[in-house]
C-alpha atoms as a PDB file:
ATOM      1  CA  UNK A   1     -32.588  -6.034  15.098  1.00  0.00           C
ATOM      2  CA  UNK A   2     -30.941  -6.246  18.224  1.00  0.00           C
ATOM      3  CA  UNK A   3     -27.382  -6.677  18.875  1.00  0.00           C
ATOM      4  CA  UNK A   4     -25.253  -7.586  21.818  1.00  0.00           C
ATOM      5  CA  UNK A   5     -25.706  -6.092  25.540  1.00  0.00           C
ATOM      6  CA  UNK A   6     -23.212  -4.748  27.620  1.00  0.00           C
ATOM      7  CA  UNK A   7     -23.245  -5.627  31.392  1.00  0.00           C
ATOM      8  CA  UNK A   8     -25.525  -2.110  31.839  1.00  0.00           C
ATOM      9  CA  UNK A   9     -28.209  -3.457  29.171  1.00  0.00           C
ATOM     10  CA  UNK A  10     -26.456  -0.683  26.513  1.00  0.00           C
ATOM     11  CA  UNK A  11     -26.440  -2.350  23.253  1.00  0.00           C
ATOM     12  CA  UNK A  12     -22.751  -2.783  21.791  1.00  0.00           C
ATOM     13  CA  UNK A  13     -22.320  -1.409  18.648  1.00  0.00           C
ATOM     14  CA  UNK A  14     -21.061  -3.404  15.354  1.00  0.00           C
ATOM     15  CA  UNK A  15     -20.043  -2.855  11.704  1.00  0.00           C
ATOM     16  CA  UNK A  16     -18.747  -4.713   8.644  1.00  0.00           C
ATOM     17  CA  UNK A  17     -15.108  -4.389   8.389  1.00  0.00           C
ATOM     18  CA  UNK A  18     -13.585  -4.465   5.239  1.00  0.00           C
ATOM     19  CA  UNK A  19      -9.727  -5.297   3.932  1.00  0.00           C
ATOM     20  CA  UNK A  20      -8.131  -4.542   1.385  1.00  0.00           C
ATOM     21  CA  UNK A  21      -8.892  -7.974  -0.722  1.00  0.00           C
ATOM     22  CA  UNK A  22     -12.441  -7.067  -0.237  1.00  0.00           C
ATOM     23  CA  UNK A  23     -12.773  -9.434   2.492  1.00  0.00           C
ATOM     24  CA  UNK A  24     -15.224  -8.719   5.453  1.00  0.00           C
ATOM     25  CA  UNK A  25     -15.472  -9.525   8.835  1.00  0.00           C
ATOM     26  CA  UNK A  26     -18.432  -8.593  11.249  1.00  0.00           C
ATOM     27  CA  UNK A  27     -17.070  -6.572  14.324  1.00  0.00           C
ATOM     28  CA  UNK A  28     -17.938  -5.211  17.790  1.00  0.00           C
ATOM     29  CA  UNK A  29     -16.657  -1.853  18.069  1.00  0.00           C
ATOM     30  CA  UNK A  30     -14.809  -1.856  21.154  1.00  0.00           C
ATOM     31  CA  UNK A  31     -13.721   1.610  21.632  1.00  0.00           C
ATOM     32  CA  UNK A  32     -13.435   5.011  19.096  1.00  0.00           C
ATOM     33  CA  UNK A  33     -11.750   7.085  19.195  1.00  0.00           C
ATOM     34  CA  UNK A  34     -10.790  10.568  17.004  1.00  0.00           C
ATOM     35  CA  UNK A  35      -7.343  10.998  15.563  1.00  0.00           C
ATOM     36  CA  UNK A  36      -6.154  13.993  13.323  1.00  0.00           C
ATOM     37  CA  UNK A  37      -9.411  14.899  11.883  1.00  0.00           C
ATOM     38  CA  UNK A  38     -10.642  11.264  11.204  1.00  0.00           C
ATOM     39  CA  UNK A  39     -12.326   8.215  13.084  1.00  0.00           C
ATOM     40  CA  UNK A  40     -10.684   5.307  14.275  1.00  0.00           C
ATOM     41  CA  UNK A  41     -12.016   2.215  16.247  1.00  0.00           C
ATOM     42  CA  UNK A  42     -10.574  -1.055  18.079  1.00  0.00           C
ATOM     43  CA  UNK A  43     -12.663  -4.014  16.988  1.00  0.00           C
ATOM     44  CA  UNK A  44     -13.169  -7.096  17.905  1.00  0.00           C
ATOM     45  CA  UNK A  45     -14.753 -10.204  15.491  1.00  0.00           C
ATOM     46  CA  UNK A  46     -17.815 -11.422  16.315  1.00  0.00           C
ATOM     47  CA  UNK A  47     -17.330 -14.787  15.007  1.00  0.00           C
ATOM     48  CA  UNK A  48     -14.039 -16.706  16.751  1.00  0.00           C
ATOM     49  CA  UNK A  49     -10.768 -15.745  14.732  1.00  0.00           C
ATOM     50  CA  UNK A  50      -8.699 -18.927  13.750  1.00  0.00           C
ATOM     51  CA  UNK A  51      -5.101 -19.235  12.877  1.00  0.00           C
ATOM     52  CA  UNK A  52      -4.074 -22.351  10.528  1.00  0.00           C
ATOM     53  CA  UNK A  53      -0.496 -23.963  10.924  1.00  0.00           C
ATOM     54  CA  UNK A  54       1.358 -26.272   9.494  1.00  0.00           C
ATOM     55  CA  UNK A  55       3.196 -28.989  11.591  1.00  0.00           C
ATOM     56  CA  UNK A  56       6.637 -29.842  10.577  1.00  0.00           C
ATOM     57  CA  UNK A  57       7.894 -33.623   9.901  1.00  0.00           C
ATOM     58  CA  UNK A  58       9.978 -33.690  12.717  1.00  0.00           C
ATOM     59  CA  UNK A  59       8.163 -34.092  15.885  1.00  0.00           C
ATOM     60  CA  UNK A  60       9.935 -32.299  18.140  1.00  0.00           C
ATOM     61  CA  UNK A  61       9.428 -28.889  16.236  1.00  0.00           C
ATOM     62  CA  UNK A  62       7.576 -25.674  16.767  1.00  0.00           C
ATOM     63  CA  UNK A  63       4.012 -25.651  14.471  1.00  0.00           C
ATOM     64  CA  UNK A  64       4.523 -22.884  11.384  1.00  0.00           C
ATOM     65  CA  UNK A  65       1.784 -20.294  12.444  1.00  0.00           C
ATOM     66  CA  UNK A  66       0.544 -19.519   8.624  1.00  0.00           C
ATOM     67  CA  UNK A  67       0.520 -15.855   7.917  1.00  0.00           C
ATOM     68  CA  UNK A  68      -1.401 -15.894   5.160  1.00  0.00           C
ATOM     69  CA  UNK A  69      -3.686 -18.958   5.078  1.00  0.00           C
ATOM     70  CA  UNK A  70      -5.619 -18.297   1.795  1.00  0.00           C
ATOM     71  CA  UNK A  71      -2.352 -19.410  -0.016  1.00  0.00           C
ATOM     72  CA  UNK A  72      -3.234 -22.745   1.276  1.00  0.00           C
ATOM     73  CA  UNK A  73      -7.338 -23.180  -0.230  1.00  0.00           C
ATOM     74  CA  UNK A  74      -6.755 -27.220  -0.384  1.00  0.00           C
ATOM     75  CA  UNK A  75      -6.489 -26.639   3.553  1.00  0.00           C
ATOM     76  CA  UNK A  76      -9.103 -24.292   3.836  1.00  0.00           C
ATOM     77  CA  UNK A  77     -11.333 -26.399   2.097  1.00  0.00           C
ATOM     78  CA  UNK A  78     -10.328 -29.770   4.439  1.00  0.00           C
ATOM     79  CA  UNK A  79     -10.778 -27.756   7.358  1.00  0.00           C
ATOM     80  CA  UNK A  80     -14.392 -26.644   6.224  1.00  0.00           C
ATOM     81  CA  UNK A  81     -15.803 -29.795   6.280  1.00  0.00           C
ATOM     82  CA  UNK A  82     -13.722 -30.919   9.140  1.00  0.00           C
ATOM     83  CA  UNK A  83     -15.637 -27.876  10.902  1.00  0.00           C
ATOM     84  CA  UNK A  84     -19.070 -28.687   9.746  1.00  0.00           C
ATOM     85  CA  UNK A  85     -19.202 -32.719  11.233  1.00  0.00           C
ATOM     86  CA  UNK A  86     -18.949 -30.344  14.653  1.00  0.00           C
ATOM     87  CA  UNK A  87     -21.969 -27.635  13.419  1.00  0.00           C
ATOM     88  CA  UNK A  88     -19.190 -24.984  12.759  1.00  0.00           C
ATOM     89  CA  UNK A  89     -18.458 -22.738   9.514  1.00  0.00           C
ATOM     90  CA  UNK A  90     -15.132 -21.636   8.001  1.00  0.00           C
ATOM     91  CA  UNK A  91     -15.357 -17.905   7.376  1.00  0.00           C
ATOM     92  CA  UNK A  92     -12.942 -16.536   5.136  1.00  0.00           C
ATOM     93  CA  UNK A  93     -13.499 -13.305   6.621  1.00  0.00           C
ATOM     94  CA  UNK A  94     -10.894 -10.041   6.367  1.00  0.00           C
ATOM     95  CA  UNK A  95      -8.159  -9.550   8.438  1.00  0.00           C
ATOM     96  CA  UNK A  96      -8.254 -13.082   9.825  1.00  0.00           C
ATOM     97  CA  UNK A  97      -9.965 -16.322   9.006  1.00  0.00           C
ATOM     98  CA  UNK A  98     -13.216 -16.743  11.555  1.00  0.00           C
ATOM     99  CA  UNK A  99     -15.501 -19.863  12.821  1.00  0.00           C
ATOM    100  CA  UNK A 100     -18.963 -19.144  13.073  1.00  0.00           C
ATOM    101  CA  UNK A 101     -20.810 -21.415  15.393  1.00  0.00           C
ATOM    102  CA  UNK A 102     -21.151 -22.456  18.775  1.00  0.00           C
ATOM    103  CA  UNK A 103     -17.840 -24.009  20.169  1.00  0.00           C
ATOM    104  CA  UNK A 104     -19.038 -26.098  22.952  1.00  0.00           C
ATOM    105  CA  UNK A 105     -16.829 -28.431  25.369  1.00  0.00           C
ATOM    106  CA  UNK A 106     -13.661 -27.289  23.679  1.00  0.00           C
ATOM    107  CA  UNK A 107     -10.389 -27.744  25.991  1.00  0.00           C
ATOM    108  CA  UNK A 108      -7.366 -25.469  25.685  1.00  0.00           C
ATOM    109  CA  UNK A 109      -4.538 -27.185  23.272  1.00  0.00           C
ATOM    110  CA  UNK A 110      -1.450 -29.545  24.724  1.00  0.00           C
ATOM    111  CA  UNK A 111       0.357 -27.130  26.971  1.00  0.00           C
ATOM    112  CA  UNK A 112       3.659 -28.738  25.878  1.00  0.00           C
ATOM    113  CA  UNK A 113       3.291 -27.626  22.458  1.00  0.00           C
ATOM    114  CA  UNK A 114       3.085 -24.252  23.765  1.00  0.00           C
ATOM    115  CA  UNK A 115      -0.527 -24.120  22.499  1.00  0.00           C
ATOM    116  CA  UNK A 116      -2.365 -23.557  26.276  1.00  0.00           C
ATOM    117  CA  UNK A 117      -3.979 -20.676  25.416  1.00  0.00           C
ATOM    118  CA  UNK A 118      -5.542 -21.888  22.059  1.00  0.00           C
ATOM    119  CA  UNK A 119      -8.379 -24.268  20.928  1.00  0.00           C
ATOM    120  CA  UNK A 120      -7.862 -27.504  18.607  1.00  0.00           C
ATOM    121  CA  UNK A 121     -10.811 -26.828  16.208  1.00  0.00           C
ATOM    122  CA  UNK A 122      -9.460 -29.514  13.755  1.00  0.00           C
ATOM    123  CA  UNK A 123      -6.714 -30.839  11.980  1.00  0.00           C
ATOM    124  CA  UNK A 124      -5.853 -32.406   8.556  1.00  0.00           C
ATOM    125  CA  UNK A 125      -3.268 -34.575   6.553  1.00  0.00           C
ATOM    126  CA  UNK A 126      -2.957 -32.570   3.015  1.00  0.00           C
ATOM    127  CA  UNK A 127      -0.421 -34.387   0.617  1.00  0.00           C
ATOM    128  CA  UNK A 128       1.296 -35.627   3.737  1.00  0.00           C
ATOM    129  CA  UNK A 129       1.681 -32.140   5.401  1.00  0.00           C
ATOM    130  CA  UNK A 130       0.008 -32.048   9.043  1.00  0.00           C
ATOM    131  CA  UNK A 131      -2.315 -28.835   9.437  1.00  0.00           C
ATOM    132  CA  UNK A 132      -4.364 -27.332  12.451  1.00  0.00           C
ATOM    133  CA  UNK A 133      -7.233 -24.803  13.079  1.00  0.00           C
ATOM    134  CA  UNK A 134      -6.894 -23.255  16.583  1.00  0.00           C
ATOM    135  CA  UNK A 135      -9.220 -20.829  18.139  1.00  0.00           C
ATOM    136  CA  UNK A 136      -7.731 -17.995  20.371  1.00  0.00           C
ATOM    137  CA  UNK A 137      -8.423 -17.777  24.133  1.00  0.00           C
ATOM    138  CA  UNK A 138      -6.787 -14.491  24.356  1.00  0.00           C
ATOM    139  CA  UNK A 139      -8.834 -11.576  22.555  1.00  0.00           C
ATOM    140  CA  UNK A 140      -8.112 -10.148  19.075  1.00  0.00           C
ATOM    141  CA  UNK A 141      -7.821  -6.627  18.253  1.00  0.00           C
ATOM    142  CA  UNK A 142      -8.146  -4.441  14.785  1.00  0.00           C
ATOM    143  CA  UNK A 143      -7.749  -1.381  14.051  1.00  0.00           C
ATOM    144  CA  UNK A 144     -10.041   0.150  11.322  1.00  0.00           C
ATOM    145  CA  UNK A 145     -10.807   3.401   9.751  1.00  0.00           C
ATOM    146  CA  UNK A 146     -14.380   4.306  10.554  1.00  0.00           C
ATOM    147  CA  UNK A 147     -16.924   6.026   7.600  1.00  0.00           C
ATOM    148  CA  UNK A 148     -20.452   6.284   7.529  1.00  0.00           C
ATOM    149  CA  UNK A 149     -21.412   2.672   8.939  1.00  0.00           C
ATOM    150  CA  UNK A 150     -18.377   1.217   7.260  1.00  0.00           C
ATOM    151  CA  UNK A 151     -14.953   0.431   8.452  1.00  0.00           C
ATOM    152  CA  UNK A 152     -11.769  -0.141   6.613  1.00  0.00           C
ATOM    153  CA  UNK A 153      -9.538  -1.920   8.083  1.00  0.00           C
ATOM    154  CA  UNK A 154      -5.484  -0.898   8.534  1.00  0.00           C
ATOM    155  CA  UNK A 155      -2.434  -2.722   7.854  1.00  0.00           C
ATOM    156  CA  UNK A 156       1.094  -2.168   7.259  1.00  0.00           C
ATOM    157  CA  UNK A 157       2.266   1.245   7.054  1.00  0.00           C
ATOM    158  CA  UNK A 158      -0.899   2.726   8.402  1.00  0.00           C
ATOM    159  CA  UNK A 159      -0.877   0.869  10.965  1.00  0.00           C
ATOM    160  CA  UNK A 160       2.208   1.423  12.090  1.00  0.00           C
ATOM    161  CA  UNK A 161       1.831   5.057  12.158  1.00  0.00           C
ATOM    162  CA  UNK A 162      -1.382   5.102  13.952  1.00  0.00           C
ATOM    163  CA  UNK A 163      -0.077   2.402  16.460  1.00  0.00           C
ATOM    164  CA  UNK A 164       1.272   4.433  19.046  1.00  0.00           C
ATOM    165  CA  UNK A 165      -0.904   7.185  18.545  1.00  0.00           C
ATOM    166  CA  UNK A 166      -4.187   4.703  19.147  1.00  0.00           C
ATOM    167  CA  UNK A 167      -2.124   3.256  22.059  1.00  0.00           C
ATOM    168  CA  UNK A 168      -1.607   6.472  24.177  1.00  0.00           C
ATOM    169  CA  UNK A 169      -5.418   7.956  23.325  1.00  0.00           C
ATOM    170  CA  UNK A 170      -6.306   4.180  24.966  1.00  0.00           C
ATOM    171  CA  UNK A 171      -3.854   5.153  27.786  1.00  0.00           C
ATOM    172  CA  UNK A 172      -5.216   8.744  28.560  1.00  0.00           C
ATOM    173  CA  UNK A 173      -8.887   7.552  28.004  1.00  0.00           C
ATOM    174  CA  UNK A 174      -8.027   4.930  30.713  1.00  0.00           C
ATOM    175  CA  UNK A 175      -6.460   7.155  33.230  1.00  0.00           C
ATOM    176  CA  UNK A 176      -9.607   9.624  32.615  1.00  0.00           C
ATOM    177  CA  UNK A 177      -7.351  12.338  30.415  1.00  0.00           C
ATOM    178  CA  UNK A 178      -8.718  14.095  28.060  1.00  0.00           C
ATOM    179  CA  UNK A 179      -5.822  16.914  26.126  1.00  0.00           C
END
């Protein structure tokens, strides 16, 4: 099976990245990189990550970005079908929550609200609560523990500890150094 090409024809490699609810998520692996004696790699989702929020009564309010949005599977399941009348699919993938489909003629969200560098994928009314789906513009990023074709990926603690170490072996692979 064939995957992605990069610009040079290389193909671009993927895995199935796993959290710690036993969620997946399918990933490009953007970069790897070795880190005190074990793999590491930067990936990317291959399906377009979505972030739910919840709109507050009063109008002239920020939207609550939803950190976790699998407390809210009344939503979830609104927004599913909401997704499918437009050929999409809620995925509710590790990490963060995914679309898989083809998101055609989409235009950025109300740059008053803020929003101008997401996508309105779809909203609902749930028990009189307002709640939107938006699709990033701006690229997402994981970190992940790399095994034998698998990847794990980090959070809290761990990732905080490997954060700036990941960041300055992106830094000297950029500037071409190599300790």
């Amino acid at each position: 099976m064939a995957g992605p090409q990069q610009e040079d024809g290389a193909s671009v490699a993927t895995v199935m990245a796993t959290d710690a609810h036993g969620r997946m998520l399918h990933c490009f692996v953007e970069h790897s990189m070795h880190l005190h004696g074990q793999d590491y790699g930067l990936l990317s989702p291959v399906d377009t990550p979505v972030y739910l929020c919840r709109w507050p009564g009063d109008t002239d309010a920020e939207p609550q970005w939803l950190a976790d949005p699998h407390q809210f599977p009344h939503v979830l399941e609104a927004m599913d079908r909401e997704l499918q009348e437009q050929g999409l699919c809620l995925v509710h993938s590790a990490a963060v929550l995914s679309v898989s489909g083809e998101l055609e003629d989409m235009e950025p969200a109300n740059e008053e609200d803020g929003l101008d560098t997401y996508l309105l994928l779809a909203s609902v009314d749930c028990g009189g609560e307002e709640f939107s789906l938006y699709g990033s513009l701006d690229p997402c990023f994981l970190l992940a523990r790399l095994q034998q074709g698998t990847a794990e990926l980090l959070a809290g603690d761990q990732l905080n500890q490997l954060q700036p170490l990941v960041e300055h072996a992106l830094a000297c692979d950029e500037e071409g150094y190599h300790p």
